[in-house]
PDB file of N, CA and C in Angstrom:
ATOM      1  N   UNK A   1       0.851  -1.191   0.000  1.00  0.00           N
ATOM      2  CA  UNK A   1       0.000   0.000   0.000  1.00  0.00           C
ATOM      3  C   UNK A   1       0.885   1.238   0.000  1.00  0.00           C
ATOM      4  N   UNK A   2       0.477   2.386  -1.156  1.00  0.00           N
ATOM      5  CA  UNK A   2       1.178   3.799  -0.980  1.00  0.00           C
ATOM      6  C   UNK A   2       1.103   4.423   0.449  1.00  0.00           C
ATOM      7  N   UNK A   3       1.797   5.064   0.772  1.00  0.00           N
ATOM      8  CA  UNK A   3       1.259   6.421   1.525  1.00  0.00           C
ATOM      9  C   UNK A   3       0.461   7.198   1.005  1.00  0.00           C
ATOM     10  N   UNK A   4      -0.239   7.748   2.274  1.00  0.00           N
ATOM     11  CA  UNK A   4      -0.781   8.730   1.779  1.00  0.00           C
ATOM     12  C   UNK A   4      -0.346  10.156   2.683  1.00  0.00           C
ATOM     13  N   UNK A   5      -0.955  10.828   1.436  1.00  0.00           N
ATOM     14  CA  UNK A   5      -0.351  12.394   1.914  1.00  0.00           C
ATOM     15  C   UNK A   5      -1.507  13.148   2.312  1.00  0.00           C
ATOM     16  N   UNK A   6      -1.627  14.147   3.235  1.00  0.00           N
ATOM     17  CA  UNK A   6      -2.474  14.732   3.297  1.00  0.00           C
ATOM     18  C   UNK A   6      -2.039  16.740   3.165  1.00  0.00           C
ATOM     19  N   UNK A   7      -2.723  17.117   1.902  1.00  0.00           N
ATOM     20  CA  UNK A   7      -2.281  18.098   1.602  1.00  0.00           C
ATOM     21  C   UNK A   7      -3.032  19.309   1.761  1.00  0.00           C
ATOM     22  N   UNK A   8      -2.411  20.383   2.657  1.00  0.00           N
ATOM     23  CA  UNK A   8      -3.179  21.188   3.552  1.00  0.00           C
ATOM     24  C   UNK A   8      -2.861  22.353   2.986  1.00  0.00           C
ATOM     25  N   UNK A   9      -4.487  23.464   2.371  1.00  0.00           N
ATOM     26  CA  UNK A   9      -4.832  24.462   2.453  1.00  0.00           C
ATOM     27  C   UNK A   9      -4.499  25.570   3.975  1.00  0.00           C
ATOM     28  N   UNK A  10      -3.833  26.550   3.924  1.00  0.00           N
ATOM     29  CA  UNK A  10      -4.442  27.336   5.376  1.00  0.00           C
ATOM     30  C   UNK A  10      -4.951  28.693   4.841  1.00  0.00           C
ATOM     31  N   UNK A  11      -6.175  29.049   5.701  1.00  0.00           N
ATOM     32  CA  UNK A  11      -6.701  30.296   5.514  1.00  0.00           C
ATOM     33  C   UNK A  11      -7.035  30.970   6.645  1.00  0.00           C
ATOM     34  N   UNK A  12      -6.436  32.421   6.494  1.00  0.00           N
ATOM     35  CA  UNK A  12      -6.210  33.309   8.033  1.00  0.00           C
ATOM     36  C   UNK A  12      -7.011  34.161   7.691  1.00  0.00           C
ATOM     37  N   UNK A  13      -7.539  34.817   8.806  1.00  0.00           N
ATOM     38  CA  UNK A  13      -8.661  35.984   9.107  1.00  0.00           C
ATOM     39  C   UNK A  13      -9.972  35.932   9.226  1.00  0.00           C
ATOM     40  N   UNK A  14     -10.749  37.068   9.697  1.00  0.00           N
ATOM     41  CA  UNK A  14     -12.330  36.437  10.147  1.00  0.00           C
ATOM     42  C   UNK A  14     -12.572  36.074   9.263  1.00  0.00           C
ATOM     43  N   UNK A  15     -12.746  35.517   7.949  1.00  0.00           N
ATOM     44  CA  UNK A  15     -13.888  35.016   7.151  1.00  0.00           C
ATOM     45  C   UNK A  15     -12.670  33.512   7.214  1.00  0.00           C
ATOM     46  N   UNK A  16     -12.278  33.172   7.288  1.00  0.00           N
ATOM     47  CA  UNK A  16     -10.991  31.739   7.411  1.00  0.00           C
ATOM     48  C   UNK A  16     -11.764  30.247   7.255  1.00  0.00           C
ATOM     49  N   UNK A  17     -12.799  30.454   8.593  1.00  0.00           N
ATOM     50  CA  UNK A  17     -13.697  29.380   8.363  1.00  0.00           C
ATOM     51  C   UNK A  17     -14.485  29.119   7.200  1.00  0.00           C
ATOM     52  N   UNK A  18     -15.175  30.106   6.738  1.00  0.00           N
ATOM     53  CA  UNK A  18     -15.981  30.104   5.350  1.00  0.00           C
ATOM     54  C   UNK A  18     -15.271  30.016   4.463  1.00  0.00           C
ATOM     55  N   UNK A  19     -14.029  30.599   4.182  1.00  0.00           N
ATOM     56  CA  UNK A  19     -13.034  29.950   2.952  1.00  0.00           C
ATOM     57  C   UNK A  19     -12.708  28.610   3.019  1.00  0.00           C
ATOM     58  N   UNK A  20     -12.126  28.033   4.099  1.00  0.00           N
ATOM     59  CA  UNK A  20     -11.734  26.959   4.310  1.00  0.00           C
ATOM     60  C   UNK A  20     -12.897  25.700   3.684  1.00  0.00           C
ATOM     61  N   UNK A  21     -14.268  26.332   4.464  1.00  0.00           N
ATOM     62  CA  UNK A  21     -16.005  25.255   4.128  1.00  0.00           C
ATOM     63  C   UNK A  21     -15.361  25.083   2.487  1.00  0.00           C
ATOM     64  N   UNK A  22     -15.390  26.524   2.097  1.00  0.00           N
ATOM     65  CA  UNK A  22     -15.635  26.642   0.747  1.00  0.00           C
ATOM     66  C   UNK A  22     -14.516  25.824  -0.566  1.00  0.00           C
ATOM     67  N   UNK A  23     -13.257  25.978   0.200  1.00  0.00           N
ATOM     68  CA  UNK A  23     -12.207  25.284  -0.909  1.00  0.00           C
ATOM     69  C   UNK A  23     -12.718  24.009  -0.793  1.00  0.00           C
ATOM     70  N   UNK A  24     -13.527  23.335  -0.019  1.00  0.00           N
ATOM     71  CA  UNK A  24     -13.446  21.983   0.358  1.00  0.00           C
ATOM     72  C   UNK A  24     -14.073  21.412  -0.458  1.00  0.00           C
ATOM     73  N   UNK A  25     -15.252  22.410  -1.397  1.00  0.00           N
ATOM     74  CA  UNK A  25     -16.138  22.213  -2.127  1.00  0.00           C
ATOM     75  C   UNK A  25     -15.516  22.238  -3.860  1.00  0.00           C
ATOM     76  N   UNK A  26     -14.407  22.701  -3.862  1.00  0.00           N
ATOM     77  CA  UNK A  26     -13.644  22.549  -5.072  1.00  0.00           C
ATOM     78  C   UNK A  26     -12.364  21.583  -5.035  1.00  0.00           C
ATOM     79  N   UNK A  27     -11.984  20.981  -4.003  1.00  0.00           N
ATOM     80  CA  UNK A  27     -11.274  20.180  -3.564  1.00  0.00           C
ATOM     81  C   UNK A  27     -12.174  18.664  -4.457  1.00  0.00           C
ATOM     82  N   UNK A  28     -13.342  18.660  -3.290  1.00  0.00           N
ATOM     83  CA  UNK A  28     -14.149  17.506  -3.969  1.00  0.00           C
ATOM     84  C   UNK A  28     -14.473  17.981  -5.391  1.00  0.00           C
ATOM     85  N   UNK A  29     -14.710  18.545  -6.318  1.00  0.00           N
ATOM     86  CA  UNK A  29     -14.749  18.807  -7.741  1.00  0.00           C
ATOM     87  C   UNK A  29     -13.694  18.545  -8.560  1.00  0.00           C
ATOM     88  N   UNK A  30     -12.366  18.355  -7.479  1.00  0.00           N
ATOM     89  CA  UNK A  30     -11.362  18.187  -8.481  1.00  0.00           C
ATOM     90  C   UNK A  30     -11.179  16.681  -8.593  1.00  0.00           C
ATOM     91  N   UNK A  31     -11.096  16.126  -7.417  1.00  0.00           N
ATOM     92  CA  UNK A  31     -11.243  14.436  -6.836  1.00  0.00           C
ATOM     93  C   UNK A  31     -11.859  13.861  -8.400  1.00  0.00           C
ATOM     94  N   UNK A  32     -13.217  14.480  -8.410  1.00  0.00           N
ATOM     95  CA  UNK A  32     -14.617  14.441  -9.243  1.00  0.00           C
ATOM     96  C   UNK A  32     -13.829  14.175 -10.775  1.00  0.00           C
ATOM     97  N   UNK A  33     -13.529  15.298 -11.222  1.00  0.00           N
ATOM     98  CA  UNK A  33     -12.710  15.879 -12.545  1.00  0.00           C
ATOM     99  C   UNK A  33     -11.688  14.899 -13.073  1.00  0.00           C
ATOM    100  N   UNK A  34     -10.739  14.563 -11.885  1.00  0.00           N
ATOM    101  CA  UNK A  34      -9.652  13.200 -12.216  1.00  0.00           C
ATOM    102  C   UNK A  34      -9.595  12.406 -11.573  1.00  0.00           C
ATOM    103  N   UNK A  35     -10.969  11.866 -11.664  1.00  0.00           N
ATOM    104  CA  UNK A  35     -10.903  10.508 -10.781  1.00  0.00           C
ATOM    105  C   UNK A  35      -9.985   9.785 -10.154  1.00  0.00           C
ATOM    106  N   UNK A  36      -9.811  10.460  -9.306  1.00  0.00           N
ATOM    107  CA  UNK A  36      -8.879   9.866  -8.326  1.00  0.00           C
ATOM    108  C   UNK A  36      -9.949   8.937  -7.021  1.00  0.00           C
ATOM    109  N   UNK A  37      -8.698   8.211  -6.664  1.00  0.00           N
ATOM    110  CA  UNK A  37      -9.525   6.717  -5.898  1.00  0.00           C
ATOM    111  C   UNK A  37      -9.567   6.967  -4.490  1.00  0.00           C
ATOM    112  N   UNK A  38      -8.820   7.905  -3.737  1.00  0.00           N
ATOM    113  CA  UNK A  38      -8.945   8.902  -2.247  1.00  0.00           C
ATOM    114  C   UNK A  38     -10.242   9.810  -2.335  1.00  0.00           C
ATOM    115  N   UNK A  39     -10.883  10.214  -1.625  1.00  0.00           N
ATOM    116  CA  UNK A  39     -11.854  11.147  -1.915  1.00  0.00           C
ATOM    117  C   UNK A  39     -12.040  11.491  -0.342  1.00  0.00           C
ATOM    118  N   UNK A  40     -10.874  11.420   0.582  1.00  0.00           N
ATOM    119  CA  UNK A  40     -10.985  12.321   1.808  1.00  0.00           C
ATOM    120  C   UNK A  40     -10.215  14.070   1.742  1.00  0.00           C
ATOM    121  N   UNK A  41     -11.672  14.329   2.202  1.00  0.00           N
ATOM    122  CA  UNK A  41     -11.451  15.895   2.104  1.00  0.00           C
ATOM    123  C   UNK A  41     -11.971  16.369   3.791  1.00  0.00           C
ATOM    124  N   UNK A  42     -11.532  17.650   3.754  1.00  0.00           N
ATOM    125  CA  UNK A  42     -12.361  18.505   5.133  1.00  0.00           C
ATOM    126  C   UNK A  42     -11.686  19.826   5.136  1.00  0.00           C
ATOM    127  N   UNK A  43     -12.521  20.176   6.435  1.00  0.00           N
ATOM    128  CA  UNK A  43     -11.610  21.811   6.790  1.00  0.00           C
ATOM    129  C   UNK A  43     -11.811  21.364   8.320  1.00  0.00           C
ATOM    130  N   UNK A  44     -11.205  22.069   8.954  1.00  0.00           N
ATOM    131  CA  UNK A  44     -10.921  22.104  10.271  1.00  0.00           C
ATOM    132  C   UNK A  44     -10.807  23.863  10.453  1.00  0.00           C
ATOM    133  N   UNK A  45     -11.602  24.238  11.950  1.00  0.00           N
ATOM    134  CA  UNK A  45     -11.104  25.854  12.228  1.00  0.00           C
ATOM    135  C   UNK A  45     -10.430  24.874  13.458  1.00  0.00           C
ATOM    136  N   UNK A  46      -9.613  26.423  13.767  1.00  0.00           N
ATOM    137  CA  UNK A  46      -8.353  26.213  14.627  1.00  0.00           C
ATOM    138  C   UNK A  46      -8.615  27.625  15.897  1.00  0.00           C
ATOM    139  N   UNK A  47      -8.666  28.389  15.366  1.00  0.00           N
ATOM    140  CA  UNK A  47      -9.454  29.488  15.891  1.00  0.00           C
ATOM    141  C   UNK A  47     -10.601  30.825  15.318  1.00  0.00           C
ATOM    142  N   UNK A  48     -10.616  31.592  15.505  1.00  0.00           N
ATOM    143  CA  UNK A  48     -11.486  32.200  14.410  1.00  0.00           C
ATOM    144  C   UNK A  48     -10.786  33.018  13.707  1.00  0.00           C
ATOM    145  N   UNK A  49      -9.643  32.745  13.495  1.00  0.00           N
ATOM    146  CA  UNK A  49      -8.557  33.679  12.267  1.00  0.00           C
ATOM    147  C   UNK A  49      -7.824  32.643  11.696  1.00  0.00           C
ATOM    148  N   UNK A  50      -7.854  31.435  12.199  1.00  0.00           N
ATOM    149  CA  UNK A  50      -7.486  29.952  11.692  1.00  0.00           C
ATOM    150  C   UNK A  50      -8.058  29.206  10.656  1.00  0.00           C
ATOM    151  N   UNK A  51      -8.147  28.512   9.823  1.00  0.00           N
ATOM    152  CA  UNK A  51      -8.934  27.127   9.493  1.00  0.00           C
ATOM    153  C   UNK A  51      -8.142  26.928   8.033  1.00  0.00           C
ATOM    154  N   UNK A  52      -8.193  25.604   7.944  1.00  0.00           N
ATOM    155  CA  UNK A  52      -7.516  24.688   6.721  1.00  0.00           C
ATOM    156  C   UNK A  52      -8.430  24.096   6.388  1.00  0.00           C
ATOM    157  N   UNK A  53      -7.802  23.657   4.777  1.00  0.00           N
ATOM    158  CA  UNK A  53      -8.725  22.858   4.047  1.00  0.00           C
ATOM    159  C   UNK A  53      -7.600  21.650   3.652  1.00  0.00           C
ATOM    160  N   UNK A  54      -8.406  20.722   3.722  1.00  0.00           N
ATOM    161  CA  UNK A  54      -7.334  19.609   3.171  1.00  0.00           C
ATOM    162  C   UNK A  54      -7.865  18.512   2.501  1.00  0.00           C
ATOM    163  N   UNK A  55      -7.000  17.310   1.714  1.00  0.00           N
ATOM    164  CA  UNK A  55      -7.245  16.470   0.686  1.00  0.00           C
ATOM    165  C   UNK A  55      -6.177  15.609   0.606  1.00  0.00           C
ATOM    166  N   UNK A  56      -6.590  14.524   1.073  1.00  0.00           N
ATOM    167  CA  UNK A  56      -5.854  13.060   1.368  1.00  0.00           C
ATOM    168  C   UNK A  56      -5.435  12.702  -0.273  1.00  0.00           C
ATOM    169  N   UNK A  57      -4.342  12.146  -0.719  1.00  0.00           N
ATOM    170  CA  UNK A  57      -3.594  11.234  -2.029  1.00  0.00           C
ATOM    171  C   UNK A  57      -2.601  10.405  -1.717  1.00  0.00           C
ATOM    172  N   UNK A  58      -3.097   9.717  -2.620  1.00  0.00           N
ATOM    173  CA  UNK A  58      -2.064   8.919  -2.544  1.00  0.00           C
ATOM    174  C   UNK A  58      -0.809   9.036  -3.382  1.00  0.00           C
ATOM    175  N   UNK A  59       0.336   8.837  -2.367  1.00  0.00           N
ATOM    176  CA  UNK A  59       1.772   9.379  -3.031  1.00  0.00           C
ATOM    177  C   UNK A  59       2.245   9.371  -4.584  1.00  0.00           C
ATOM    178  N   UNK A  60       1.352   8.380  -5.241  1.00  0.00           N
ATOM    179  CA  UNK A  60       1.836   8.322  -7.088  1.00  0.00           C
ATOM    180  C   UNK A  60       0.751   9.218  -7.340  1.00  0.00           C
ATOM    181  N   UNK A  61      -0.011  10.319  -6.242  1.00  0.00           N
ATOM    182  CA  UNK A  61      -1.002  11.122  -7.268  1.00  0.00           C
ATOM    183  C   UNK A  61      -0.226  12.551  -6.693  1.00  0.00           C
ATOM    184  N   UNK A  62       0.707  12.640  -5.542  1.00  0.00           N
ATOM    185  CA  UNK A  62       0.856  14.106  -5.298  1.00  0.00           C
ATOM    186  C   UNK A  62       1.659  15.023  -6.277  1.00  0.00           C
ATOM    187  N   UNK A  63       2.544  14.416  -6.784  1.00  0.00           N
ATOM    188  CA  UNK A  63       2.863  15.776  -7.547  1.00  0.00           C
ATOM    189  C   UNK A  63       2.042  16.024  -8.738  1.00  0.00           C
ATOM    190  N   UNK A  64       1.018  15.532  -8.972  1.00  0.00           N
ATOM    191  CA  UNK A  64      -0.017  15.919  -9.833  1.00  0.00           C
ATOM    192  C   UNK A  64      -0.921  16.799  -9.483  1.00  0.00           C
ATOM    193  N   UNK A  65      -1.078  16.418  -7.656  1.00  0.00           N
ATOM    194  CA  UNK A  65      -2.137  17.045  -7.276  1.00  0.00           C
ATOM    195  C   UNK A  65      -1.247  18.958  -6.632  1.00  0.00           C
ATOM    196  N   UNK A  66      -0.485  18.380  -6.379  1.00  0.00           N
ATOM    197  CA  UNK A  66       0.328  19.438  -6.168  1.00  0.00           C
ATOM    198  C   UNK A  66       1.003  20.463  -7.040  1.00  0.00           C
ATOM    199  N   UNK A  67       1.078  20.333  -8.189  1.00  0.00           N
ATOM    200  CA  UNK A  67       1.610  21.399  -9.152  1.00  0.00           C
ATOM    201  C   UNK A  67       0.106  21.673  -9.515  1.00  0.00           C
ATOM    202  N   UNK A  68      -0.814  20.996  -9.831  1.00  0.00           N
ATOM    203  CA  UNK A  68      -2.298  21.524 -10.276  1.00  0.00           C
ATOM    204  C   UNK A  68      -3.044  22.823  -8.999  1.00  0.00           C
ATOM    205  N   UNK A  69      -2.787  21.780  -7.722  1.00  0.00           N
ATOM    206  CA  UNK A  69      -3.473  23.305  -6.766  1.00  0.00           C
ATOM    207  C   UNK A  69      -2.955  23.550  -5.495  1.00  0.00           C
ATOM    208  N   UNK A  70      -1.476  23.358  -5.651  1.00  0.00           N
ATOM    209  CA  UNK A  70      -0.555  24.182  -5.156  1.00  0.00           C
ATOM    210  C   UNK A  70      -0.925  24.627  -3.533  1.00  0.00           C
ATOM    211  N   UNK A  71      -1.281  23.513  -2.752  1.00  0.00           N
ATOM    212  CA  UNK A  71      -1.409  23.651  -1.023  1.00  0.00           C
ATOM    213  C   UNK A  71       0.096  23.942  -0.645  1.00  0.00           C
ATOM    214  N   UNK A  72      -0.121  24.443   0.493  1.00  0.00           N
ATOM    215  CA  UNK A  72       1.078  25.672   1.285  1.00  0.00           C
ATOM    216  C   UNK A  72       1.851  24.455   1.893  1.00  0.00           C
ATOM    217  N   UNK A  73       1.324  23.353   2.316  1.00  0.00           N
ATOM    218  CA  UNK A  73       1.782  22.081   3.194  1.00  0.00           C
ATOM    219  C   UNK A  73       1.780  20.265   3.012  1.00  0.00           C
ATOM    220  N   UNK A  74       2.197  20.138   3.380  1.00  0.00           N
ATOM    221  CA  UNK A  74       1.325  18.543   3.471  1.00  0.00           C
ATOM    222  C   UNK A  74       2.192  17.834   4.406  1.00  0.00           C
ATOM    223  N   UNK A  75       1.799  16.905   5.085  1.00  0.00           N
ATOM    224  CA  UNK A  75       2.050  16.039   6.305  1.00  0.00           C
ATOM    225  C   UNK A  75       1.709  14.413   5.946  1.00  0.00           C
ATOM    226  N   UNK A  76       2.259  13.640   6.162  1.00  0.00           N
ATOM    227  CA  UNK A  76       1.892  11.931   6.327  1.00  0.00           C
ATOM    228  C   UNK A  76       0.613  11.771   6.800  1.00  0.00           C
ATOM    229  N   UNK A  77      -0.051  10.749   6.506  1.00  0.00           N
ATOM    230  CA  UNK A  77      -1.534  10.659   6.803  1.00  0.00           C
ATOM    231  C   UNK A  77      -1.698   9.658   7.115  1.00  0.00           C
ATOM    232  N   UNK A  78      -2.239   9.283   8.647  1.00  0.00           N
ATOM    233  CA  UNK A  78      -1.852   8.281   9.236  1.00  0.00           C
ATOM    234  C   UNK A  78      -3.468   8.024   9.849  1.00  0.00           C
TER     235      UNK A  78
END
């Protein structure tokens, strides 16, 4: 089995949470678009000037998914 990556959006300031809802919703459109076989997505707030959006792949899909929409981070996904 690959790893998987989990590749993290962050968005700061009061509206953070509602951006974050919102990428999550083009996140899953992209999943959609190139069928890819992961389809874990979310946002998380952190505080109310906090919140990320993120999107689980698997390692033979990240630098695809990563030069296409270019998240600030990504971490092991465990």
């Amino acid at each position: 089995m690959s790893r998987q990556i989990k590749l993290i959006w962050d968005f700061r300031g009061p509206t953070s949470a509602k951006t974050a809802e919102h990428h999550e919703i083009h996140l899953k459109e992209y999943i959609t678009a190139e069928k890819l076989l992961l389809n874990i997505t979310g946002f998380e707030i952190y505080s109310e000037m906090h919140a990320i959006a993120y999107m689980v792949v698997n390692d033979e899909n990240m630098l695809q998914v990563r030069d296409a929409l270019k998240p600030h981070r990504g971490v092991l996904f465990e």
